[in-house]
Protein backbone atom coordinates (compact mmCIF):
# COMPACT_ATOMS: atom_id res chain seq x y z
CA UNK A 1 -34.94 8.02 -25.26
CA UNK A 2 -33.22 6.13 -22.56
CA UNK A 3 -30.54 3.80 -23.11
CA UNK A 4 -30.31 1.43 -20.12
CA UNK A 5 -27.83 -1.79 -19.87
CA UNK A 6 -30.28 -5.05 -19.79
CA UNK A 7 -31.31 -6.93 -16.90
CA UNK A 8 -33.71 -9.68 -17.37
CA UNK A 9 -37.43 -8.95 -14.95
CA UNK A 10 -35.88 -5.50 -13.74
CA UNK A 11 -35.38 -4.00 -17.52
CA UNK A 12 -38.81 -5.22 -18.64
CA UNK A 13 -40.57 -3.27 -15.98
CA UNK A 14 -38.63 -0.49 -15.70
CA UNK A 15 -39.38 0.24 -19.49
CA UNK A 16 -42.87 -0.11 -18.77
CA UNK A 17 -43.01 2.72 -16.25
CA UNK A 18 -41.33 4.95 -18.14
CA UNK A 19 -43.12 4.16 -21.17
CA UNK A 20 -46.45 5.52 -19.45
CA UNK A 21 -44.54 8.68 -19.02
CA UNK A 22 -44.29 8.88 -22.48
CA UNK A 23 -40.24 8.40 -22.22
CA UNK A 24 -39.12 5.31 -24.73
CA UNK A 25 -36.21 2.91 -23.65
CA UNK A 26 -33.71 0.49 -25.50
CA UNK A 27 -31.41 -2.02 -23.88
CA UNK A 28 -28.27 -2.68 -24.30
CA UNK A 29 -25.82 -5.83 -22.65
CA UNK A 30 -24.66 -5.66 -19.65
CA UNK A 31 -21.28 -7.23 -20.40
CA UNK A 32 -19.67 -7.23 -23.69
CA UNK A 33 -17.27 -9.33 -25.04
CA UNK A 34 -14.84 -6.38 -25.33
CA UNK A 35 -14.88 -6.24 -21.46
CA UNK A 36 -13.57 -9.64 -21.24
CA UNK A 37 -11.48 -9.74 -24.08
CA UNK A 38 -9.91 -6.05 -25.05
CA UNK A 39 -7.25 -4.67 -22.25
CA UNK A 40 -5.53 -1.72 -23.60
CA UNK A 41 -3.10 -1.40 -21.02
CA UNK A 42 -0.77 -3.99 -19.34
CA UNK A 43 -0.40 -3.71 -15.61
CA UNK A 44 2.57 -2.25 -14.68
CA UNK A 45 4.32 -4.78 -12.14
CA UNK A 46 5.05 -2.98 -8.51
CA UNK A 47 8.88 -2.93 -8.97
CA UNK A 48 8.64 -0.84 -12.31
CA UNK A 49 6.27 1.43 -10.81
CA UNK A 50 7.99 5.33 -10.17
CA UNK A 51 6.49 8.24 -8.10
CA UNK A 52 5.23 7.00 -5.10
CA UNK A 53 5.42 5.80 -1.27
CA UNK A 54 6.53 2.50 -0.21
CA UNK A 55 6.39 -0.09 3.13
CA UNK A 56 9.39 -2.12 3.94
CA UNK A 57 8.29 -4.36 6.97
CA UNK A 58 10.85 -6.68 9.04
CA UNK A 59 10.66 -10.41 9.25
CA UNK A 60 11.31 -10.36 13.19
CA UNK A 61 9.41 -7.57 14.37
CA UNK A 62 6.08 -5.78 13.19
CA UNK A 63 8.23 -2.65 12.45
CA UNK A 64 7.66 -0.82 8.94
CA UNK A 65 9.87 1.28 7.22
CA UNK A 66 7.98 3.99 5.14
CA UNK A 67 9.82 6.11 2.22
CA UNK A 68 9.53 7.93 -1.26
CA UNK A 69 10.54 8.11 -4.33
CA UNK A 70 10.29 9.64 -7.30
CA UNK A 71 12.26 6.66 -9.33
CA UNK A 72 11.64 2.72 -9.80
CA UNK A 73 10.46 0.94 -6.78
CA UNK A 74 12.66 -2.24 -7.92
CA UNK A 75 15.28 0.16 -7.86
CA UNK A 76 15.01 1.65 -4.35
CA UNK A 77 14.47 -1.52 -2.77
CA UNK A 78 17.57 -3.08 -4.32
CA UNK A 79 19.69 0.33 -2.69
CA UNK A 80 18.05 -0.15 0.29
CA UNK A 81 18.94 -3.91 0.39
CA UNK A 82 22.39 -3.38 -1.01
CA UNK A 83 22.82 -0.93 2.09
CA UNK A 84 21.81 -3.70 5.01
CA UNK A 85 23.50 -6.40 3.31
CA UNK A 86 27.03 -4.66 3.27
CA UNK A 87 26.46 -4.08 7.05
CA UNK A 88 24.44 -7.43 7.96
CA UNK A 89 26.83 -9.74 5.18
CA UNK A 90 29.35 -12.01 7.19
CA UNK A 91 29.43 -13.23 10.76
CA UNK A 92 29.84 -10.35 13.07
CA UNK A 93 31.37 -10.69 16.79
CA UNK A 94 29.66 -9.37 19.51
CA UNK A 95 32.28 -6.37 19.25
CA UNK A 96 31.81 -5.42 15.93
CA UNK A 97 27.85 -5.74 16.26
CA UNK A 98 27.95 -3.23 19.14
CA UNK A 99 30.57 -1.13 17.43
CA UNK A 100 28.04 -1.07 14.12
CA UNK A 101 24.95 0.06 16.36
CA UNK A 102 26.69 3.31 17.64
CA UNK A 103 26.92 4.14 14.18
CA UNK A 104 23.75 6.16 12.55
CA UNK A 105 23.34 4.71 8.80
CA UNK A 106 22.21 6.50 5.58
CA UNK A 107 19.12 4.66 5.63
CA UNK A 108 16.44 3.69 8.93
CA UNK A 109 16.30 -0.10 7.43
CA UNK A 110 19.99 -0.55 8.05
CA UNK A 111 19.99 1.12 11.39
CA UNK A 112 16.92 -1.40 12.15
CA UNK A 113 18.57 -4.33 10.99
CA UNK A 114 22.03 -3.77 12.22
CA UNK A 115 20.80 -2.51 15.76
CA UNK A 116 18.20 -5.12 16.39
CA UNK A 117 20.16 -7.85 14.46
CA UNK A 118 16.71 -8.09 12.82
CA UNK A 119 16.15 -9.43 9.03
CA UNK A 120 14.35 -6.98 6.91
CA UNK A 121 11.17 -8.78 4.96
CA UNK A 122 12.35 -7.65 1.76
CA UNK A 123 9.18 -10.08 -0.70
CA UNK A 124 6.58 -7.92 1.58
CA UNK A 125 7.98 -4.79 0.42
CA UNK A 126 4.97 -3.30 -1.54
CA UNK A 127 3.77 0.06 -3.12
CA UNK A 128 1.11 1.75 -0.88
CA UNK A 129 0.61 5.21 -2.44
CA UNK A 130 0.97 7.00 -6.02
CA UNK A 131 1.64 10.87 -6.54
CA UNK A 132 3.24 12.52 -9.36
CA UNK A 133 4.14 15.46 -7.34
CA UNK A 134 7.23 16.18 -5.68
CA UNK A 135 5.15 17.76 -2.82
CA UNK A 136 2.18 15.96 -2.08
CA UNK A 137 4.39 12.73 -2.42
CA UNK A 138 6.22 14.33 0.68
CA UNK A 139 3.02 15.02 2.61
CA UNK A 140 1.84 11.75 1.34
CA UNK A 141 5.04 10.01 3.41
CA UNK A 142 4.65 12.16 6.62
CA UNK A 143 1.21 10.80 7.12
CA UNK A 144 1.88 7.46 6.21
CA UNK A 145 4.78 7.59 8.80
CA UNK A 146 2.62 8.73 11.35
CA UNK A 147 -0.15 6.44 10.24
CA UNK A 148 2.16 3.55 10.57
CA UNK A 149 2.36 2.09 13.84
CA UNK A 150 5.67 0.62 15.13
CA UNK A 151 7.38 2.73 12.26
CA UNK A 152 11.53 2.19 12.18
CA UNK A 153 11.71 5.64 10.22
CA UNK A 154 14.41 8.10 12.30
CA UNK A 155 11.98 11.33 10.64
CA UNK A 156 9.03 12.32 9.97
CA UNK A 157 10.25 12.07 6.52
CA UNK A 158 10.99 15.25 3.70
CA UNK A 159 7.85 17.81 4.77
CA UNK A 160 7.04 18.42 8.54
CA UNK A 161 3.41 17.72 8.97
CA UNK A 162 2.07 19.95 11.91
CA UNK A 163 0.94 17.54 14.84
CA UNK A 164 -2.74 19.36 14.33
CA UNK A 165 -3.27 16.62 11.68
CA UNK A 166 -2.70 13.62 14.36
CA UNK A 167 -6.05 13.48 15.79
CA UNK A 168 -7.40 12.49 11.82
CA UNK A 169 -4.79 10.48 11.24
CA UNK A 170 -5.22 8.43 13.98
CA UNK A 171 -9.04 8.11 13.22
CA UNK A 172 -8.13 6.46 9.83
CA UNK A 173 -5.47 4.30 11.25
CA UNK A 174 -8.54 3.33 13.55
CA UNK A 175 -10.99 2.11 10.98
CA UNK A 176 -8.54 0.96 8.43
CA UNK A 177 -7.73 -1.56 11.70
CA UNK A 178 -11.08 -1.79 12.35
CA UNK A 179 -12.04 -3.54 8.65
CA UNK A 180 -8.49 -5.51 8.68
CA UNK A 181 -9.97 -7.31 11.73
CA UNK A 182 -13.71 -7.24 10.39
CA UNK A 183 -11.93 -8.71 7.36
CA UNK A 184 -9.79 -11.26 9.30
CA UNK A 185 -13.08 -12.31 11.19
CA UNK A 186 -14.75 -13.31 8.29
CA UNK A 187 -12.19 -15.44 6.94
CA UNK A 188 -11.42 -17.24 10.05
CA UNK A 189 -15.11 -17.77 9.66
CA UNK A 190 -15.00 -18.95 6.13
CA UNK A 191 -12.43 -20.71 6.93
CA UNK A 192 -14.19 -22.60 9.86
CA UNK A 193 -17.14 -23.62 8.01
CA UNK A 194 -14.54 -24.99 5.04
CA UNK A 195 -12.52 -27.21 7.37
């Protein structure tokens, strides 16, 4: 016996056919009401999410930051925001600005901002990889630096991914831009025919 979710015409004669093969069928829905109703899990909301690799972009420029960690995201963002705002907070001379762009920071955001007297895009911060393990979560963050293009990071972040690897990674980066702008095509066309 087959057991085959119902679609009305296609079920019908699909039974058919297999019923002169001797093979008997019975339907079942399609959708349930549990599907709609039951949801066992709540979604976890971005800032509570831990073990994984983030994109900070800037407001001013199209420059990303890319990092990793192994804790909250919230949490990591607010460090990283604490870090720019005790260098960025106040009205700086043009003095002080230059003397605060010699210095190297703890973190590539801060050098970024400080530098470029840019404004980091903190609300467009946003999770773009999982991994539970310490190690692939580093490999994960070299190739999303290196996949990343106008990227403010200083490294190449924790592991050193050999440059062999460049030639793929630019091949996704490729087609990933190649549907963004397939995608952005068809909703400046969707967008044509609403207006």
């Amino acid at each position: 016996m087959v057991v085959m979710p119902y679609v009305k015409g296609l079920s019908e004669a699909f039974a058919r056919i297999l019923k002169s093969h001797g093979i008997a069928t019975a339907n079942r829905p399609h959708r349930m009401l549990r599907n709609f109703v039951v949801h066992p899990k709540d979604k976890v909301k971005d800032e509570d999410k831990t073990e994984l690799i983030y994109r900070v972009p800037c407001k001013n420029c199209s420059s990303s930051y890319v990092g990793e960690t192994g804790r909250k995201f919230g949490l990591r963002v607010k460090e990283h925001k604490k870090e720019v705002d005790s260098f960025t907070a106040g009205t700086q001379t043009g003095a002080s600005r230059a003397r605060e762009s010699s210095v190297t920071h703890k973190s590539a955001i801060t050098d970024h901002a400080v530098k470029e007297n840019h404004v980091i895009d903190w609300d467009k911060a946003k999770v773009v990889d999982r991994e539970a393990q310490r190690q692939t979560r580093w490999i994960k963050e070299a190739v999303w630096i290196r996949k990343t293009p106008m990227c403010m990071n200083l490294d190449a972040g924790s592991y050193q991914l050999s440059h062999t690897w460049d030639q793929v990674i630019s091949r996704s980066r490729a087609a990933s831009s190649c549907k963004q702008s397939r995608r952005d095509q068809d909703v400046r066309r969707t967008s044509k025919r609403c207006h």
